[in-house]
Protein backbone atom coordinates (compact mmCIF):
# COMPACT_ATOMS: atom_id res chain seq x y z
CA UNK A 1 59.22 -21.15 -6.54
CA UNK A 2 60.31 -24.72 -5.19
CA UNK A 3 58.45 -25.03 -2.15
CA UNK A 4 60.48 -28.15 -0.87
CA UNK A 5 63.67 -26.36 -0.91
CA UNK A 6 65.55 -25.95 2.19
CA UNK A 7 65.41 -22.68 4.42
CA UNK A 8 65.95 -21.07 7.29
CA UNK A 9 64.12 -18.92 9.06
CA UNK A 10 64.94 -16.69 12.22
CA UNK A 11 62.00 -16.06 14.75
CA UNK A 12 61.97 -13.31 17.52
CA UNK A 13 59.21 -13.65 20.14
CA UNK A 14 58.14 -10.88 21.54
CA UNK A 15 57.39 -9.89 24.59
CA UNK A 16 60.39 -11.91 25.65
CA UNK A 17 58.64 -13.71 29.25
CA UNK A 18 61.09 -16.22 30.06
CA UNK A 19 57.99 -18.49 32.39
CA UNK A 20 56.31 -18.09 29.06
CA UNK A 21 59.15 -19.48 27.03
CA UNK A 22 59.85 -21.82 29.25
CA UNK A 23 55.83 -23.22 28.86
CA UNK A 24 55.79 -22.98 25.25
CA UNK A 25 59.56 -25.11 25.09
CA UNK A 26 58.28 -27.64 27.56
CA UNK A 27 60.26 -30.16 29.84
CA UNK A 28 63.43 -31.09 28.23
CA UNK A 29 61.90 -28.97 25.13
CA UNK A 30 59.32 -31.76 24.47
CA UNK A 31 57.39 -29.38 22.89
CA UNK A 32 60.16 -28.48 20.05
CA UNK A 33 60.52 -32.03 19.57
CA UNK A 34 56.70 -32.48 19.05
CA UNK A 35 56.70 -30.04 16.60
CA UNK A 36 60.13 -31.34 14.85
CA UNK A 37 58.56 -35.00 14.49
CA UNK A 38 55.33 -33.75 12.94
CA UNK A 39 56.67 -31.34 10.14
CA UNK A 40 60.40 -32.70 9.89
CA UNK A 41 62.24 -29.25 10.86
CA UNK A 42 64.72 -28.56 13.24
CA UNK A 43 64.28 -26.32 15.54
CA UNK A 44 67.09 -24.72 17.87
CA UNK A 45 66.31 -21.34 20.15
CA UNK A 46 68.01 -19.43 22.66
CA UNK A 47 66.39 -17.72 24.63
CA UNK A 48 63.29 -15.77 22.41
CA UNK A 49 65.43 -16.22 19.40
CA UNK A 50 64.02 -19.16 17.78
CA UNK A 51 65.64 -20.95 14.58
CA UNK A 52 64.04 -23.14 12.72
CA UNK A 53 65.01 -25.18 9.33
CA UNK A 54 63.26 -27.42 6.93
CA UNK A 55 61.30 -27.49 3.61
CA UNK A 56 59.80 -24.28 2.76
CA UNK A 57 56.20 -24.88 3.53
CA UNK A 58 57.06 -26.87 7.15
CA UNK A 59 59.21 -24.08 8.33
CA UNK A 60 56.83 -21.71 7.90
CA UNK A 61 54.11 -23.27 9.50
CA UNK A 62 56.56 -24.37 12.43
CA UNK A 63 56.92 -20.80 12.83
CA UNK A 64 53.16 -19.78 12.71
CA UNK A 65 51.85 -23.11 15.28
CA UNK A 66 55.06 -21.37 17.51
CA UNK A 67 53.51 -18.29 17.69
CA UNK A 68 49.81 -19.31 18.21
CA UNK A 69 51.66 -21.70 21.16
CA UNK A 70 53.72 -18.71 22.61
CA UNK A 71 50.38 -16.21 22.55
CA UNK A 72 48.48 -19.15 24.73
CA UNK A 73 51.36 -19.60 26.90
CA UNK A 74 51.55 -15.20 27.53
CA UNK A 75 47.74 -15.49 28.58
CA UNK A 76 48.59 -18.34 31.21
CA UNK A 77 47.38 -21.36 28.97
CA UNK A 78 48.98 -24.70 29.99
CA UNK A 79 50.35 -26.38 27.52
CA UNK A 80 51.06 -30.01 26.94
CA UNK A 81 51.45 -32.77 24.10
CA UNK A 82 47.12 -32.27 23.37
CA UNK A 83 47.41 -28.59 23.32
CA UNK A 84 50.31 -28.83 20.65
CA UNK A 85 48.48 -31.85 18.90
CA UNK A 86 45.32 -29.64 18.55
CA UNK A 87 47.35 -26.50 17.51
CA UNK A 88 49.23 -28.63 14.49
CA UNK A 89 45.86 -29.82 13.27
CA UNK A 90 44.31 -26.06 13.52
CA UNK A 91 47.22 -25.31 11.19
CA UNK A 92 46.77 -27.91 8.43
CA UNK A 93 50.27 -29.13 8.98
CA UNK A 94 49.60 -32.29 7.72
CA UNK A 95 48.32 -31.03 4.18
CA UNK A 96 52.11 -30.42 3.95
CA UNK A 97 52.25 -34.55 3.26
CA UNK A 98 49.75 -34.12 0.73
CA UNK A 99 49.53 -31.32 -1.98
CA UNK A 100 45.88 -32.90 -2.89
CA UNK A 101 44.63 -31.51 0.41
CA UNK A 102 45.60 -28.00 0.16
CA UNK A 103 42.58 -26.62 -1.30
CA UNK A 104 40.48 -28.13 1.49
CA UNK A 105 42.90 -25.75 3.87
CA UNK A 106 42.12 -23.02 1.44
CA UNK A 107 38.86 -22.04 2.52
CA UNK A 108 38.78 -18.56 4.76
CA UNK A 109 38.96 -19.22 8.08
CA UNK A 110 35.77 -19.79 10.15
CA UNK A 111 34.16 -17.64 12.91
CA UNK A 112 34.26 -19.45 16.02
CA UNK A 113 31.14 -21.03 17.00
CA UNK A 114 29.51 -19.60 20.07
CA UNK A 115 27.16 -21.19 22.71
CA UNK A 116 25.97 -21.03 25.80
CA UNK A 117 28.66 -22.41 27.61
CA UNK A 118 31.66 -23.14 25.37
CA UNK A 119 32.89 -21.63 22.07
CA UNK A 120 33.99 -23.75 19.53
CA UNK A 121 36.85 -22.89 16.99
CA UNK A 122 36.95 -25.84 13.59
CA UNK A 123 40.82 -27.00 13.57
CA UNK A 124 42.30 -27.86 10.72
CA UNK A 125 40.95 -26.91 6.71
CA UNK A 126 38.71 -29.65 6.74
CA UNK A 127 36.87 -29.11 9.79
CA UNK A 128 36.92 -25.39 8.94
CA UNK A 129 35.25 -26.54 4.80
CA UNK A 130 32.89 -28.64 6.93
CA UNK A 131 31.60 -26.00 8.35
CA UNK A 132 31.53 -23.07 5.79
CA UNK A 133 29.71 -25.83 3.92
CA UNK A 134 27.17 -26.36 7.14
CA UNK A 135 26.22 -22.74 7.21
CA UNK A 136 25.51 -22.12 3.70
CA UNK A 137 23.85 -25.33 2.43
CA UNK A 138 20.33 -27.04 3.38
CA UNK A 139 21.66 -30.80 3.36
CA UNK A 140 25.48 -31.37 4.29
CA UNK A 141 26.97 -34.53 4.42
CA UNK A 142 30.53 -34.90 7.23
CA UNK A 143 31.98 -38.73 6.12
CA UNK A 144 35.01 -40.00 7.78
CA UNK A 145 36.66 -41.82 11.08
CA UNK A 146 35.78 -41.43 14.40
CA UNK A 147 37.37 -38.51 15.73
CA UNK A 148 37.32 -36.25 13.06
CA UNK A 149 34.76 -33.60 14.98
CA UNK A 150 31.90 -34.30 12.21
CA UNK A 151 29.08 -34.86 14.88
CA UNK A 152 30.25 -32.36 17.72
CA UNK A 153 30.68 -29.83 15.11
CA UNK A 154 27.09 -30.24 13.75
CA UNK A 155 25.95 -30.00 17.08
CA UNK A 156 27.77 -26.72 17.83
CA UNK A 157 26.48 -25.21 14.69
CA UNK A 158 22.86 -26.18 15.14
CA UNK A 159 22.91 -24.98 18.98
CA UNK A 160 24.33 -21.67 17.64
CA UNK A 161 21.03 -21.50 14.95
CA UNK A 162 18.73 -22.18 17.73
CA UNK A 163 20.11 -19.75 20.45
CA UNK A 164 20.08 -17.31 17.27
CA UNK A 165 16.79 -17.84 16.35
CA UNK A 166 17.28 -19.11 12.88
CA UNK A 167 15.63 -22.69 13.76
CA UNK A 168 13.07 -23.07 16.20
CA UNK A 169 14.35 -27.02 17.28
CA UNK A 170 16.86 -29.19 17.07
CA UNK A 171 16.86 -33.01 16.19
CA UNK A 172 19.21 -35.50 16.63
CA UNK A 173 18.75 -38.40 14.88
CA UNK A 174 20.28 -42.05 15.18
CA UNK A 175 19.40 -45.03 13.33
CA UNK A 176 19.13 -48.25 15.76
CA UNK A 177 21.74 -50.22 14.33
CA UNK A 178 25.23 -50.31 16.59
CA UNK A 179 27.69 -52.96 16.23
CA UNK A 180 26.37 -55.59 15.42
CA UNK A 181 24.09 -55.73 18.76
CA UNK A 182 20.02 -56.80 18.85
CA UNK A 183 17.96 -54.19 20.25
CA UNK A 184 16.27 -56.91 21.61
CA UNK A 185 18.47 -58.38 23.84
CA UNK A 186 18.96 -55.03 25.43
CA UNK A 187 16.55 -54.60 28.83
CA UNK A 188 13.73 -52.11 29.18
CA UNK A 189 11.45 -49.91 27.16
CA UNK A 190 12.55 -48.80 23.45
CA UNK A 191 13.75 -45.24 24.85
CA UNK A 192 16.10 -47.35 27.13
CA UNK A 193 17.49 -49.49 24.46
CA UNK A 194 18.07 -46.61 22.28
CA UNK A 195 19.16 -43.89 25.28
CA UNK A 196 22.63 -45.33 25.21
CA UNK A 197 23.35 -44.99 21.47
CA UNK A 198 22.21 -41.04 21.89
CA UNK A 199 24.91 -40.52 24.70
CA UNK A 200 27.40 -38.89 22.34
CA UNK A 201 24.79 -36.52 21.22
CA UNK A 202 23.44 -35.80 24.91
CA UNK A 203 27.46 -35.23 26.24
CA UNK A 204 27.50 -32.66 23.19
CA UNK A 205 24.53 -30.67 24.00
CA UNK A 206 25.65 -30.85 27.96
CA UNK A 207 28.78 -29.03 27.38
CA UNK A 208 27.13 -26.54 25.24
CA UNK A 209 24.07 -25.62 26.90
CA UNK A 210 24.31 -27.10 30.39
CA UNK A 211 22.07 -29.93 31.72
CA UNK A 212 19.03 -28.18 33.07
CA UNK A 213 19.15 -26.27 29.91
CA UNK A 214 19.13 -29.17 27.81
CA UNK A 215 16.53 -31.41 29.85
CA UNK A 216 13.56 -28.68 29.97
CA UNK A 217 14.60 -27.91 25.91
CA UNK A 218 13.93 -32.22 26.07
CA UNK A 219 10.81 -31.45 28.11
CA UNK A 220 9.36 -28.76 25.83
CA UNK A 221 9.87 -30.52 22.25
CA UNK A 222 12.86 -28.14 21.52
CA UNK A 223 15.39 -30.26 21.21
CA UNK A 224 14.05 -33.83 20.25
CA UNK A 225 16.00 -37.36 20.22
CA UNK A 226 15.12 -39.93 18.46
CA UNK A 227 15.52 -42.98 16.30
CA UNK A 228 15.34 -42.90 12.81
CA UNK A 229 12.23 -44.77 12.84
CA UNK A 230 10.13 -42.19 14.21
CA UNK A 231 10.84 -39.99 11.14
CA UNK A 232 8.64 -41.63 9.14
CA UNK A 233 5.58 -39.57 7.84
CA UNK A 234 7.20 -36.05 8.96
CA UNK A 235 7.78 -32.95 7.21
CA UNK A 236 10.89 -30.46 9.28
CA UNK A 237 10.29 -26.89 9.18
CA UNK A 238 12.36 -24.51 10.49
CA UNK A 239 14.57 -27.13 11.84
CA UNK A 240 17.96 -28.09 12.75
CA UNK A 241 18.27 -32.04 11.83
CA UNK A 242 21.43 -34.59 12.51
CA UNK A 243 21.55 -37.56 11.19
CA UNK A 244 24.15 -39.69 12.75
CA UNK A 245 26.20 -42.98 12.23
CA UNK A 246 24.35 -43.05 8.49
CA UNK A 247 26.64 -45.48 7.33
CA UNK A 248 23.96 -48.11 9.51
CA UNK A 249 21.11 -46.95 7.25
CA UNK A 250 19.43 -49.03 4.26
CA UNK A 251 18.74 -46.84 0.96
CA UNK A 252 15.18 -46.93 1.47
CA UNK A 253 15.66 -45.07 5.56
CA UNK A 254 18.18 -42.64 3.63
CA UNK A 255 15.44 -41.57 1.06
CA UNK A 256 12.83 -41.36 4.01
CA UNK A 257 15.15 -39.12 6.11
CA UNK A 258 16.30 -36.49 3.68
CA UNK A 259 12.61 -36.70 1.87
CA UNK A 260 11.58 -35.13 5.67
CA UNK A 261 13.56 -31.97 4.76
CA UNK A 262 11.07 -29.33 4.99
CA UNK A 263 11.58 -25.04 4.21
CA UNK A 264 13.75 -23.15 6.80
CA UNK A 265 15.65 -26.62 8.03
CA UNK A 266 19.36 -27.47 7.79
CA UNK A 267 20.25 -31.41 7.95
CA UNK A 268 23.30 -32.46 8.55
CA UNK A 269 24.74 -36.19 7.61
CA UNK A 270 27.45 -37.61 9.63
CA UNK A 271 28.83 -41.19 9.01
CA UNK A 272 31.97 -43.37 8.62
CA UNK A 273 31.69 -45.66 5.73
CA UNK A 274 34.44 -47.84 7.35
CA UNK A 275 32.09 -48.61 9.76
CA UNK A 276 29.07 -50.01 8.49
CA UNK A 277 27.03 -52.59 10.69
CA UNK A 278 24.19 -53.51 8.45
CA UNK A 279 23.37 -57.11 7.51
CA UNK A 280 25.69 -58.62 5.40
CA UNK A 281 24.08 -58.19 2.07
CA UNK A 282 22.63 -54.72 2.89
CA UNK A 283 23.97 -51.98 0.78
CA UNK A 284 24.46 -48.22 3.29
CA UNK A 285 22.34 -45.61 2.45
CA UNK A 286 25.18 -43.29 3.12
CA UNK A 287 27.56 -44.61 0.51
CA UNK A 288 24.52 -45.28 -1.60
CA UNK A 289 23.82 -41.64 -1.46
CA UNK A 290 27.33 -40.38 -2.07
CA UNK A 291 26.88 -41.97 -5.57
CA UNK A 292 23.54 -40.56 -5.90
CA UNK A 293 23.66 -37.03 -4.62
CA UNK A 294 27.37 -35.81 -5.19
CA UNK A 295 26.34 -33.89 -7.75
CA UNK A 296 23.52 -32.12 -6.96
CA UNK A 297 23.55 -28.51 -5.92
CA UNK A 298 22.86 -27.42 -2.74
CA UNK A 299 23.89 -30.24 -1.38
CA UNK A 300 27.77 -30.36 0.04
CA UNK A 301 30.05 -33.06 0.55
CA UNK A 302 32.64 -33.19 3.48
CA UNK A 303 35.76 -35.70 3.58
CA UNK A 304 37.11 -36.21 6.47
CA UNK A 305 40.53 -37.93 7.09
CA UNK A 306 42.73 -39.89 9.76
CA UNK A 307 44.89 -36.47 9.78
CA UNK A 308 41.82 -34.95 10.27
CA UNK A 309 41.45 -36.51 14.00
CA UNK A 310 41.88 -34.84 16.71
CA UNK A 311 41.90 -37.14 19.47
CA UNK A 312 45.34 -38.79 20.77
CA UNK A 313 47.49 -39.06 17.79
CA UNK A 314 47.58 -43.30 18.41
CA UNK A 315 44.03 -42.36 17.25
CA UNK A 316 45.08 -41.61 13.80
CA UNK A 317 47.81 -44.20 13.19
CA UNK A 318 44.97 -46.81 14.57
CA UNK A 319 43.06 -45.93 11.70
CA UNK A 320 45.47 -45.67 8.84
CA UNK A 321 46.79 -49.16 10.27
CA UNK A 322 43.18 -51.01 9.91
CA UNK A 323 42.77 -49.21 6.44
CA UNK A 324 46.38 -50.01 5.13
CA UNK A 325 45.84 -54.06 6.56
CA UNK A 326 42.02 -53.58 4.77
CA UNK A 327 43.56 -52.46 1.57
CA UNK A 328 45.94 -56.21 1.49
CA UNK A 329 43.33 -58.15 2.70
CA UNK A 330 41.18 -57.18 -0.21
CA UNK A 331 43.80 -57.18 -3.01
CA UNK A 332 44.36 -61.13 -1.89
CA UNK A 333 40.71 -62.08 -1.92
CA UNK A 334 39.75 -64.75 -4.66
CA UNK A 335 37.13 -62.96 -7.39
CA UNK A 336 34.52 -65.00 -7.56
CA UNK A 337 33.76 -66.66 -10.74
CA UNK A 338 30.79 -65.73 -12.73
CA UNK A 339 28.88 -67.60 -15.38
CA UNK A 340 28.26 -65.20 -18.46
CA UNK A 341 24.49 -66.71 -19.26
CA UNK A 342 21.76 -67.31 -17.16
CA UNK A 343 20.56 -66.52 -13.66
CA UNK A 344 24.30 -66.25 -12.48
CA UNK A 345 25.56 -63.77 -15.13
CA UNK A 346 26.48 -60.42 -13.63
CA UNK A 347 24.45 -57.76 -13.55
């Protein structure tokens, strides 16, 4: 079968609401044309008739985002240019670009993610692999850009373990390294200086449980936040353990942390390896342990990418932009010259 050959396919939604049609199409159809830019189909309706051409595999998931869209828009959802954004991503549409991807989209589909105050559904095959991987291995590793859901997905899935009773606390972990800034300069205590690189894990835990739920689980030692630092020396049972931003740990603070893995615990490992604010000179523990542990069992591997994102969609051609002018910069950098004998040969 030639799955790039052209087709067409003929789509009847029913029950035919015309104020839902009219949400799904959008003003001046800028919905269609959202969906017609991302998967290159054409899509023409009348009505609830809906027909849509294209490549096999894009008409056909055209047709299957339209219906997820049209079953929102029956249950009063409002849509706009986010809602259809998030709804393309859920699909995988953009594996379409890239046959390499599809088995990452393979994996069953995930149960949602329920907490106290918001369920959580993984968009997209990645974030769906990501976590099927979460829930069924002790040490998980999420690497890619900002945006990608690695850390708020973690955070979902460890909240779920601890309202089910599987963990008995949750820690979020940081290390104290943040763009290039000096703890030092920063005023107040150390908890100050490090409260405001925490804030994405605190805004997590806020939607999910609520505040007052969150600050007497603070109070009580349930859910603990901290800098990598204060690792050091402990063994985690029966925990729930994130490690983010890893890509601003040494080697040696990588070994410490995952070394603190005790029985019953699940750690998860979140970092971008684009983004890495070390010393110059300093190797990451994160890509230092992608080298070392991609092998091992038990032990999974998720890799996020720009398509992957699912903030704004500027968000995503942002980041292939910086990695595209990243990839020239370094093709046109002198190689430094080594001498073959002595102190200065290559090692």
């Amino acid at each position: 079968m030639n799955i790039t050959s052209q087709v067409q396919q003929v789509l009847t939604l029913e029950p035919n609401d015309p104020k839902s049609l009219a949400t799904l199409c959008g003003q001046f159809d800028e919905h269609l044309r959202q969906i017609e830019q991302r998967l290159s189909v054409d899509i023409r309706n009348r009505g609830n008739l809906f027909e849509i051409r294209g490549e096999t595999l894009a008409v056909n998931a055209a047709g299957a985002v339209l219906k997820s869209l049209y079953l929102e828009a029956l249950e009063g959802v409002s849509l706009n240019s986010e809602t259809i954004h998030l709804n393309l991503q859920q699909a995988g549409t953009d594996t379409l670009q890239d046959s390499s991807s599809m088995t990452s989209s393979a994996v069953a589909p995930v149960a949602l993610i329920r907490t106290k105050k918001a369920t959580i559904k993984p968009r997209g095959g990645n974030q769906q692999g990501y976590v099927h991987a979460v829930m069924n291995n002790d040490i998980n590793f999420g690497i890619g850009p900002a945006g990608t859901g690695k850390t708020y997905l973690a955070v979902a899935c460890a909240v779920q373990s601890l309202m089910n009773e599987e963990v008995q606390r949750i820690l979020l972990v940081r290390p104290a390294v943040e763009a290039g800034e000096k703890l030092g300069f920063l005023p107040g205590d150390l908890a100050q200086k490090i409260d405001p690189y925490l804030r994405p894990l605190y805004d997590a835990l806020y939607e999910m449980l609520g505040v007052d739920t969150v600050t007497k689980m603070i109070e009580r030692n349930i859910i603990e936040i901290a800098p990598l630092a204060y690792m050091r020396g402990r063994t985690l049972n029966d925990a729930y353990i994130i490690l983010d931003e890893s890509q601003n740990t040494t080697k040696e603070q990588m070994k410490m942390f995952l070394t603190r893995i005790g029985f019953g615990s699940t750690a998860v490992i979140t970092g971008d390896a684009t983004q890495i604010d070390l010393p110059r000179g300093v190797q990451s523990g994160l890509t230092h342990a992608i080298r070392v542990l991609e092998n091992v069992e038990g032990i999974s591997f998720t890799y996020f990418q720009s398509r992957d994102i699912v903030r704004h969609p500027l968000v995503q051609k942002i980041v292939d932009a910086y990695e595209s002018c990243d990839g020239e910069l370094k093709s046109i950098e002198p190689q430094p010259r080594h001498s073959q004998s002595g102190d200065n040969a290559p090692t």
